[in-house]
PDB file of N, CA and C in Angstrom:
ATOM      1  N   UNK A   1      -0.139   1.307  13.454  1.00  0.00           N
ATOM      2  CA  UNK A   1       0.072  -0.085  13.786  1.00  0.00           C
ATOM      3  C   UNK A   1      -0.414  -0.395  15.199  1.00  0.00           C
ATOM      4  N   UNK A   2      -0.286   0.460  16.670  1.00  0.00           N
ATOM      5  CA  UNK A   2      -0.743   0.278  17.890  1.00  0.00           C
ATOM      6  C   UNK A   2      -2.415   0.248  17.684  1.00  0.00           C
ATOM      7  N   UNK A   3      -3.176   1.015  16.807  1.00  0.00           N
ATOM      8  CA  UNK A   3      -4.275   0.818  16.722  1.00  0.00           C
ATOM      9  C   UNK A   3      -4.564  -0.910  16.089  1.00  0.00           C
ATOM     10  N   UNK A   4      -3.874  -1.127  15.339  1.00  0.00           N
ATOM     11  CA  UNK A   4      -4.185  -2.475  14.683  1.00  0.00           C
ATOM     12  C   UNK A   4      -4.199  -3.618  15.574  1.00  0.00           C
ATOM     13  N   UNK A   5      -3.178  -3.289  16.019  1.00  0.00           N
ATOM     14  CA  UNK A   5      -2.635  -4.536  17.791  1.00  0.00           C
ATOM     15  C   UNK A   5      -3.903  -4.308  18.412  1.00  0.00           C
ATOM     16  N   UNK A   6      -4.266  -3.372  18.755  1.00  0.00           N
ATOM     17  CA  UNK A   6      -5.483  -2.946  19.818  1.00  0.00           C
ATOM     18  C   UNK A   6      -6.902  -3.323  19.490  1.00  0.00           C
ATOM     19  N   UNK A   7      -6.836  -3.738  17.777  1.00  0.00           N
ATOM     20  CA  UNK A   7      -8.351  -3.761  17.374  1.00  0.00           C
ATOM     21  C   UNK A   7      -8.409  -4.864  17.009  1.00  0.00           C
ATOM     22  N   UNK A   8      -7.655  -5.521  16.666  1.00  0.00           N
ATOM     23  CA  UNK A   8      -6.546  -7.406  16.870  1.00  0.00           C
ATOM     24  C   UNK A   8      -6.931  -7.831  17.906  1.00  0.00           C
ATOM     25  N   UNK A   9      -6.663  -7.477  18.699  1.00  0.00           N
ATOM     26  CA  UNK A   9      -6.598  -8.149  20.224  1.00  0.00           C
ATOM     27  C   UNK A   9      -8.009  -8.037  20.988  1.00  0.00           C
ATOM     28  N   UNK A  10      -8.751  -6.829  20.798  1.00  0.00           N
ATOM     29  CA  UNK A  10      -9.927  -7.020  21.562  1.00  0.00           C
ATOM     30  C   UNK A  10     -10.698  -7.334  20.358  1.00  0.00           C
ATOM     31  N   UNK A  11     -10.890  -7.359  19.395  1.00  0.00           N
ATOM     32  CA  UNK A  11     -11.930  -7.237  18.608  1.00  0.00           C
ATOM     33  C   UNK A  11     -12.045  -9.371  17.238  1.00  0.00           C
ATOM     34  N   UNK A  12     -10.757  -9.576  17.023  1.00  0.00           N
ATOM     35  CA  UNK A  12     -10.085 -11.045  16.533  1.00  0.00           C
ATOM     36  C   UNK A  12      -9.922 -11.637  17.312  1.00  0.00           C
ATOM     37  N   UNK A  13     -10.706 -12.842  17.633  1.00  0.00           N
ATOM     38  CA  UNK A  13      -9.938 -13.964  18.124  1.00  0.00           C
ATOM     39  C   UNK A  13      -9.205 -14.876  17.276  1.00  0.00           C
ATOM     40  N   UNK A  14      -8.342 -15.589  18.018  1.00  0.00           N
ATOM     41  CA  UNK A  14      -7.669 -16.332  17.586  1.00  0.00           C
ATOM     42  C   UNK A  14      -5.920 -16.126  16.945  1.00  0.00           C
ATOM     43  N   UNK A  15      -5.487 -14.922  17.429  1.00  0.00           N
ATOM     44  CA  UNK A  15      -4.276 -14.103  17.057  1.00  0.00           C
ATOM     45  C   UNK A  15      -3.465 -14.059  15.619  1.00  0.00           C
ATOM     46  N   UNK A  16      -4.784 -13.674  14.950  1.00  0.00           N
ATOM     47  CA  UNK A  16      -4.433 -12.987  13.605  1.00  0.00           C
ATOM     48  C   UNK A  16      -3.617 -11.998  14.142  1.00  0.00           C
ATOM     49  N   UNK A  17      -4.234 -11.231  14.612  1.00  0.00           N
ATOM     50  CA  UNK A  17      -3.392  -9.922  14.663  1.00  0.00           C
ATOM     51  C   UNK A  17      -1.907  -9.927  15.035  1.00  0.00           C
ATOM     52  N   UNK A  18      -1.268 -11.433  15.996  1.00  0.00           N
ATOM     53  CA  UNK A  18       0.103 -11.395  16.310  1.00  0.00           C
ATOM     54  C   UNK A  18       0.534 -11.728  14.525  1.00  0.00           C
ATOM     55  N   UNK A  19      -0.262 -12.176  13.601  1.00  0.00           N
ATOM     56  CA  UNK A  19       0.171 -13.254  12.643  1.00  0.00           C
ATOM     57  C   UNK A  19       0.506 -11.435  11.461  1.00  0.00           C
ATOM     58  N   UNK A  20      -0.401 -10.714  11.655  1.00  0.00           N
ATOM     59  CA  UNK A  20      -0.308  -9.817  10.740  1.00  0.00           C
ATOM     60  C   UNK A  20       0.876  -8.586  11.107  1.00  0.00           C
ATOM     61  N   UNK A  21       1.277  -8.432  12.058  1.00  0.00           N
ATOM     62  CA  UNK A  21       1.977  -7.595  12.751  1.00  0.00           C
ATOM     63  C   UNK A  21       3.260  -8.533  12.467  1.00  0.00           C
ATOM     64  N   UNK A  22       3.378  -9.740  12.457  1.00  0.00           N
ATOM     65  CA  UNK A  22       4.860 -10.516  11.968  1.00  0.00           C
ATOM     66  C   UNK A  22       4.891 -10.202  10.386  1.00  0.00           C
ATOM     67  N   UNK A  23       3.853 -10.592  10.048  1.00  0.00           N
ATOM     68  CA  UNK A  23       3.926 -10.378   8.067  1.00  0.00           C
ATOM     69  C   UNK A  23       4.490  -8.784   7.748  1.00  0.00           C
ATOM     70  N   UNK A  24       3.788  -7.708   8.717  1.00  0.00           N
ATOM     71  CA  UNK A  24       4.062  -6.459   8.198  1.00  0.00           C
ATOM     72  C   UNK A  24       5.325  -6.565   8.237  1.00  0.00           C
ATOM     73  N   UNK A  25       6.192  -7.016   9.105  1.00  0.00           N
ATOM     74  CA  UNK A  25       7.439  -6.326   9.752  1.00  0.00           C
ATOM     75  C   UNK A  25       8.279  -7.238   9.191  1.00  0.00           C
ATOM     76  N   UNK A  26       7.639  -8.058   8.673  1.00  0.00           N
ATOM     77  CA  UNK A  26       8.795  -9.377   7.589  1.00  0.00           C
ATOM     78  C   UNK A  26       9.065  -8.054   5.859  1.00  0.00           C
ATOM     79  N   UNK A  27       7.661  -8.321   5.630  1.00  0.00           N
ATOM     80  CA  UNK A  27       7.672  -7.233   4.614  1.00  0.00           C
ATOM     81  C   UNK A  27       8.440  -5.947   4.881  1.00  0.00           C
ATOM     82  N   UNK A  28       8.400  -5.368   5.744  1.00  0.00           N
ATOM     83  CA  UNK A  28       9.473  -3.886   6.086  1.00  0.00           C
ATOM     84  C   UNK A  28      10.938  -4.375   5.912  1.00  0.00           C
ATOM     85  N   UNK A  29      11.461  -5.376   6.545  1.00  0.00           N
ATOM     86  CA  UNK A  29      12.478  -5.966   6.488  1.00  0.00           C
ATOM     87  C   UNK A  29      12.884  -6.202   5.440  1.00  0.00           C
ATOM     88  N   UNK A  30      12.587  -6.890   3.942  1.00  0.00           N
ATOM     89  CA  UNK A  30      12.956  -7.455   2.627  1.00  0.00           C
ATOM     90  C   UNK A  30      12.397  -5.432   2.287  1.00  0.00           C
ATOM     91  N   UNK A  31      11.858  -4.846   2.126  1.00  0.00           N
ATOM     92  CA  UNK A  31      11.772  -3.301   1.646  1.00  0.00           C
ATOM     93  C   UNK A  31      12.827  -3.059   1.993  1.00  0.00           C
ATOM     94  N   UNK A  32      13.106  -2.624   3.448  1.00  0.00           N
ATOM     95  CA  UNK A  32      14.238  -1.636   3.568  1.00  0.00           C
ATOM     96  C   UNK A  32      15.429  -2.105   2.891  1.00  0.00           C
ATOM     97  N   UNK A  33      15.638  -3.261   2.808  1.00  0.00           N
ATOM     98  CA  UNK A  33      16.570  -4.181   2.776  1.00  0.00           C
ATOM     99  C   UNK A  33      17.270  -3.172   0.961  1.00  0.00           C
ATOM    100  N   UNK A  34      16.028  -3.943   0.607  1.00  0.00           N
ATOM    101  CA  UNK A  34      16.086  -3.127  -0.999  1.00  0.00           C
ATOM    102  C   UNK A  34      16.441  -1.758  -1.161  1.00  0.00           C
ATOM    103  N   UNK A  35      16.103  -0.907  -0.565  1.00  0.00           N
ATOM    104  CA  UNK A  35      16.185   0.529  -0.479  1.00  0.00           C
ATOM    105  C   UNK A  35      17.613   0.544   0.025  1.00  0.00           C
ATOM    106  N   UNK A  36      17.907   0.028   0.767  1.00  0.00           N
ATOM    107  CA  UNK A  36      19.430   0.303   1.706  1.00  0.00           C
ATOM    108  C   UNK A  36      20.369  -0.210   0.167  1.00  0.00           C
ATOM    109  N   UNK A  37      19.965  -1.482  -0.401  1.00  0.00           N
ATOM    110  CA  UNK A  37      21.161  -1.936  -1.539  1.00  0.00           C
ATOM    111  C   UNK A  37      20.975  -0.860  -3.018  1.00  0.00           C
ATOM    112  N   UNK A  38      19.767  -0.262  -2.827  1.00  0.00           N
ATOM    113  CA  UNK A  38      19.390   0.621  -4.451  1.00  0.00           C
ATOM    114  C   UNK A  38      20.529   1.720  -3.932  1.00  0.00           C
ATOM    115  N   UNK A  39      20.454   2.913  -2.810  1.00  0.00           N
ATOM    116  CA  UNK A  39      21.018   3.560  -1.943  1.00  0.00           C
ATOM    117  C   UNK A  39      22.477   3.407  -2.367  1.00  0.00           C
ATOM    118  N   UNK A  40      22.876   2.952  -2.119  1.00  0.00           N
ATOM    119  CA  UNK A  40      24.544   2.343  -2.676  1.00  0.00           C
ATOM    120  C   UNK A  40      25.151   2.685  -3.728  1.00  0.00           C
ATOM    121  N   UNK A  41      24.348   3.049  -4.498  1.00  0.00           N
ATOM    122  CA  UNK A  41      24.834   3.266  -6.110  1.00  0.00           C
ATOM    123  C   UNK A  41      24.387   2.747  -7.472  1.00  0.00           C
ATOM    124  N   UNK A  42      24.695   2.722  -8.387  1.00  0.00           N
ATOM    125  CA  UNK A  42      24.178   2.077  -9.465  1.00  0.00           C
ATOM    126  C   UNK A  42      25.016   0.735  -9.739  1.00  0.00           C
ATOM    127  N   UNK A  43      25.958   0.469  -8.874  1.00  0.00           N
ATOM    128  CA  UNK A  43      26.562  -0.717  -8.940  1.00  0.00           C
ATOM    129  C   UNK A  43      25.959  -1.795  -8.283  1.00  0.00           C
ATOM    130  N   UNK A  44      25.046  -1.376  -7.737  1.00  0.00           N
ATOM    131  CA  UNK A  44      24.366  -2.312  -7.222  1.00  0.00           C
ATOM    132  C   UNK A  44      23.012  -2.756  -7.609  1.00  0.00           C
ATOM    133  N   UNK A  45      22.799  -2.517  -8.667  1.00  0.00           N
ATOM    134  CA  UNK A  45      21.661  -2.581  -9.919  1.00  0.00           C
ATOM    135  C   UNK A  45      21.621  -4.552 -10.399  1.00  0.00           C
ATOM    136  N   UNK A  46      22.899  -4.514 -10.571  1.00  0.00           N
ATOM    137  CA  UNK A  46      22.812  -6.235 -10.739  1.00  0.00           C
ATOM    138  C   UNK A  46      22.726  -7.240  -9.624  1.00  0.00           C
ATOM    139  N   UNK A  47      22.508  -6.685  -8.655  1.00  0.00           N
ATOM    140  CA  UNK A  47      21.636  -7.171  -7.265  1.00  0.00           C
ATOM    141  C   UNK A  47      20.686  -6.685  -6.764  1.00  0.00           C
ATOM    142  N   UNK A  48      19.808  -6.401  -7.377  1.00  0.00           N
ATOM    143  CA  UNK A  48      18.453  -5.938  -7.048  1.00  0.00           C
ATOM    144  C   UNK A  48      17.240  -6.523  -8.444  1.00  0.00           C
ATOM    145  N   UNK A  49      17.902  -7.554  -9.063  1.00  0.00           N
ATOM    146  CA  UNK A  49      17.068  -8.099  -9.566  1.00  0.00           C
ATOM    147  C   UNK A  49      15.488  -9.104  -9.188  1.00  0.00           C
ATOM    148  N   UNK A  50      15.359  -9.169  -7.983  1.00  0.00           N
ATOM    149  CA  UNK A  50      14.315  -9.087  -7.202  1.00  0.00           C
ATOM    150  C   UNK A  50      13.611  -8.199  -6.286  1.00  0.00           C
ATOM    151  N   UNK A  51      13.382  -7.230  -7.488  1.00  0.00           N
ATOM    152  CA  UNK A  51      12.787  -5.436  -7.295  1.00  0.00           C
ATOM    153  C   UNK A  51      10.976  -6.102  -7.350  1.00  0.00           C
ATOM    154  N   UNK A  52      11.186  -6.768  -8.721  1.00  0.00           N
ATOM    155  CA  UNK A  52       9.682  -7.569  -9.200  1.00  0.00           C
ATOM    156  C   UNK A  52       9.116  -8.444  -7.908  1.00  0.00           C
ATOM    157  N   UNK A  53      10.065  -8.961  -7.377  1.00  0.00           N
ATOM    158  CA  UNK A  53       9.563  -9.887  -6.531  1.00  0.00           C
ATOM    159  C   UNK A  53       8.911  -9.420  -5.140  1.00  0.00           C
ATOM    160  N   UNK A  54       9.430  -8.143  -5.016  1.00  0.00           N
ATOM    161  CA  UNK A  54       9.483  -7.233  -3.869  1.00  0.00           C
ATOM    162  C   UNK A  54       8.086  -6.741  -3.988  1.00  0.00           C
ATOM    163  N   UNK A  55       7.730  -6.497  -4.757  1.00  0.00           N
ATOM    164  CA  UNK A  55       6.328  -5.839  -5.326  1.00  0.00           C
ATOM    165  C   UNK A  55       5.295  -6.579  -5.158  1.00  0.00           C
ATOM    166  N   UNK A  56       5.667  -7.998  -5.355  1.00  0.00           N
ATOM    167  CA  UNK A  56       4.455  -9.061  -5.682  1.00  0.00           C
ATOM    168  C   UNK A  56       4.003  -9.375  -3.998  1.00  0.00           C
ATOM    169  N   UNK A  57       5.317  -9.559  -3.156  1.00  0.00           N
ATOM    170  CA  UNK A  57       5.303  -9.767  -2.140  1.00  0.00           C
ATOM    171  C   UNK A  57       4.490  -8.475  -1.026  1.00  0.00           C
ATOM    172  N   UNK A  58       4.463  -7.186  -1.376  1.00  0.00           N
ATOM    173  CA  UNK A  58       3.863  -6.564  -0.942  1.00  0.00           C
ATOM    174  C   UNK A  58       2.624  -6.422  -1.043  1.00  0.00           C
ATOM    175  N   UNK A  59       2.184  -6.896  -2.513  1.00  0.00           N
ATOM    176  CA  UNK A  59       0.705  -6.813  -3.101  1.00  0.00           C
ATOM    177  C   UNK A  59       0.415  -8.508  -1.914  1.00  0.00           C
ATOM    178  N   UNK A  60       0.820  -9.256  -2.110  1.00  0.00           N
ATOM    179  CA  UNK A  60       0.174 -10.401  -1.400  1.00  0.00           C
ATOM    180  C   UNK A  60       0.248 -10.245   0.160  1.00  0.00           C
ATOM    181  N   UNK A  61       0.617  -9.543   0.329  1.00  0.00           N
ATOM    182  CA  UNK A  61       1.201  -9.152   1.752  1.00  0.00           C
ATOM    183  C   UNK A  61      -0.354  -7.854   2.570  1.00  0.00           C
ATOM    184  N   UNK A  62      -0.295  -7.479   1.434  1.00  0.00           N
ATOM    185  CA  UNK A  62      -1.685  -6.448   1.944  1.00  0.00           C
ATOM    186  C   UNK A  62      -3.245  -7.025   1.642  1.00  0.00           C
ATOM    187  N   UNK A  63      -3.344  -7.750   0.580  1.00  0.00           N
ATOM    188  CA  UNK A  63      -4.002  -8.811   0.460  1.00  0.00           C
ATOM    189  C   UNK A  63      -4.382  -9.955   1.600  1.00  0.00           C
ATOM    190  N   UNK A  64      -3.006 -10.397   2.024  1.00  0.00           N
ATOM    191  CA  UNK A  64      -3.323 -11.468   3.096  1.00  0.00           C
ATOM    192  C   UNK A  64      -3.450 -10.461   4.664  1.00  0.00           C
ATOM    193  N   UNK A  65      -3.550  -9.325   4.954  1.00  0.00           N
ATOM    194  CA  UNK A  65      -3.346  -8.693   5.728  1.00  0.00           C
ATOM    195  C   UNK A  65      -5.233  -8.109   6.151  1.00  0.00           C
ATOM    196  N   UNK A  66      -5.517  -7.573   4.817  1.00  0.00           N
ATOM    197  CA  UNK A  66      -7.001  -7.319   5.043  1.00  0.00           C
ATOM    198  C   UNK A  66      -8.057  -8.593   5.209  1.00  0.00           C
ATOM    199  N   UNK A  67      -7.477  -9.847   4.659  1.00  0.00           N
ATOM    200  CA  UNK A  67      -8.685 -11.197   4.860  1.00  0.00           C
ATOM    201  C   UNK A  67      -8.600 -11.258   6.650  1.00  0.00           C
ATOM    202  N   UNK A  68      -8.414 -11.655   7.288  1.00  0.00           N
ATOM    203  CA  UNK A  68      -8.548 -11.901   8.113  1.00  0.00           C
ATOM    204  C   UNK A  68      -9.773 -11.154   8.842  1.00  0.00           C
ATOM    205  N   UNK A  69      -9.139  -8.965   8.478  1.00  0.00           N
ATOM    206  CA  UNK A  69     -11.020  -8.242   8.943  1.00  0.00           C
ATOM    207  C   UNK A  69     -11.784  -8.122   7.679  1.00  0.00           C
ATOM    208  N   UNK A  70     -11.508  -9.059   7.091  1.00  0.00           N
ATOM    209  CA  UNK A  70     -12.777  -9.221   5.387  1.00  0.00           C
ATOM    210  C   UNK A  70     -13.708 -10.032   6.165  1.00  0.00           C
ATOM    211  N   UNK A  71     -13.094 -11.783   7.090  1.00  0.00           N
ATOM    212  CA  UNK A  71     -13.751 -12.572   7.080  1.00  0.00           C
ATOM    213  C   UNK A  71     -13.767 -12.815   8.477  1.00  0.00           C
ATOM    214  N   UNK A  72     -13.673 -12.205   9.143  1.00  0.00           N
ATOM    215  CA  UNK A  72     -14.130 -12.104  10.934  1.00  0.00           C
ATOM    216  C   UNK A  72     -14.916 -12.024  11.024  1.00  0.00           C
ATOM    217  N   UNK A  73     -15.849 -13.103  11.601  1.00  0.00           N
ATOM    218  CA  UNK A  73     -16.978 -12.651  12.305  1.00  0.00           C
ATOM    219  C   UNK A  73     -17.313 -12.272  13.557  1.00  0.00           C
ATOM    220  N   UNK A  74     -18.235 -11.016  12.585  1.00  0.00           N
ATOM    221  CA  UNK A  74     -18.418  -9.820  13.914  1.00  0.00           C
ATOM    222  C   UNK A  74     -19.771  -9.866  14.266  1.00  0.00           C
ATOM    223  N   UNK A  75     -20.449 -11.291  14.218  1.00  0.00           N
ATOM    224  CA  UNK A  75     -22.054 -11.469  14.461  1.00  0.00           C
ATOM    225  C   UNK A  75     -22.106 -11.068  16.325  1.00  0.00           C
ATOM    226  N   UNK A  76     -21.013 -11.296  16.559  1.00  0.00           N
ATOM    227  CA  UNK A  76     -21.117 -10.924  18.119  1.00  0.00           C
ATOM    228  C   UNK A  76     -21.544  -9.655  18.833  1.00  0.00           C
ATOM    229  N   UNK A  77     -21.173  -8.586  17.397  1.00  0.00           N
ATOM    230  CA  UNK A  77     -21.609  -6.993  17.594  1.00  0.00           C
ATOM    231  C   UNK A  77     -23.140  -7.021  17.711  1.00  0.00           C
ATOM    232  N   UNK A  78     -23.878  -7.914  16.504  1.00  0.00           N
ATOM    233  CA  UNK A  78     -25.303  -8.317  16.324  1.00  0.00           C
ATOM    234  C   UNK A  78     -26.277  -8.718  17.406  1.00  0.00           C
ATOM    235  N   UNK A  79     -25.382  -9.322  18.825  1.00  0.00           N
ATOM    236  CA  UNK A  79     -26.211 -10.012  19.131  1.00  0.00           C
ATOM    237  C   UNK A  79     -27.766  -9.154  20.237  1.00  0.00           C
ATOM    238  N   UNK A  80     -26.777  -7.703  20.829  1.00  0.00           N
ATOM    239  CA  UNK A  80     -28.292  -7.267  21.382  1.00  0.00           C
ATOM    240  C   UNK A  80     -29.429  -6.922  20.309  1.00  0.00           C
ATOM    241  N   UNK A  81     -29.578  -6.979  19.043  1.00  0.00           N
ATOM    242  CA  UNK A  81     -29.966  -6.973  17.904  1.00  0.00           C
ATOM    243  C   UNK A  81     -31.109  -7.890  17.907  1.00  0.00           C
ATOM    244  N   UNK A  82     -30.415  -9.001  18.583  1.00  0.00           N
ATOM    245  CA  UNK A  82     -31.366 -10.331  17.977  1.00  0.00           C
ATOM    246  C   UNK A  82     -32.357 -10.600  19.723  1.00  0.00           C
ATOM    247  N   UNK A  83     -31.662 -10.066  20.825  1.00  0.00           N
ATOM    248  CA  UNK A  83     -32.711 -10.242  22.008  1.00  0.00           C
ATOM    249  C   UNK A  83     -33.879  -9.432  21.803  1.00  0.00           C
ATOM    250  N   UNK A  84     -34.282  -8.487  20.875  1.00  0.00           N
ATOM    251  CA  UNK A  84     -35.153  -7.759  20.980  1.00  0.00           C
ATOM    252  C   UNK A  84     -36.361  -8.146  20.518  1.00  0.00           C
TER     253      UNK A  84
END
């Protein structure tokens, strides 16, 4: 994650990277959350009926996590490229 902040910050403008480092740690938060109530016992099975939801949220969560270095432009790396 310190590498991500680091490659966020010099490499993204516009502070995706504060935006993705909140999403991860929202997502860790609703996980553990789950794990701590499964943990408990099997009595706690009829509160964990948003196990499904937990899943979906992670899949969209890593999804919205990689667009940002899908669609950065990095033409700026290009540019001694183009003085030549």
């Amino acid at each position: 994650m310190i590498f991500n902040w680091w490659a966020g910050v010099k490499f993204v403008a516009g502070g995706q990277s504060f935006f993705i480092g909140l999403l991860n740690t929202f997502v860790h938060i609703v996980m553990y959350s789950y794990y701590g109530l499964a943990a408990l016992g099997p009595h706690m099975q009829k509160y964990l009926w948003w196990k499904r939801y937990l899943t979906s949220l992670q899949l969209i969560a890593s999804i919205q996590m990689s667009c940002p270095v899908c669609l950065a432009d990095y033409s700026h790396w290009l540019q001694p490229l183009h003085r030549v």
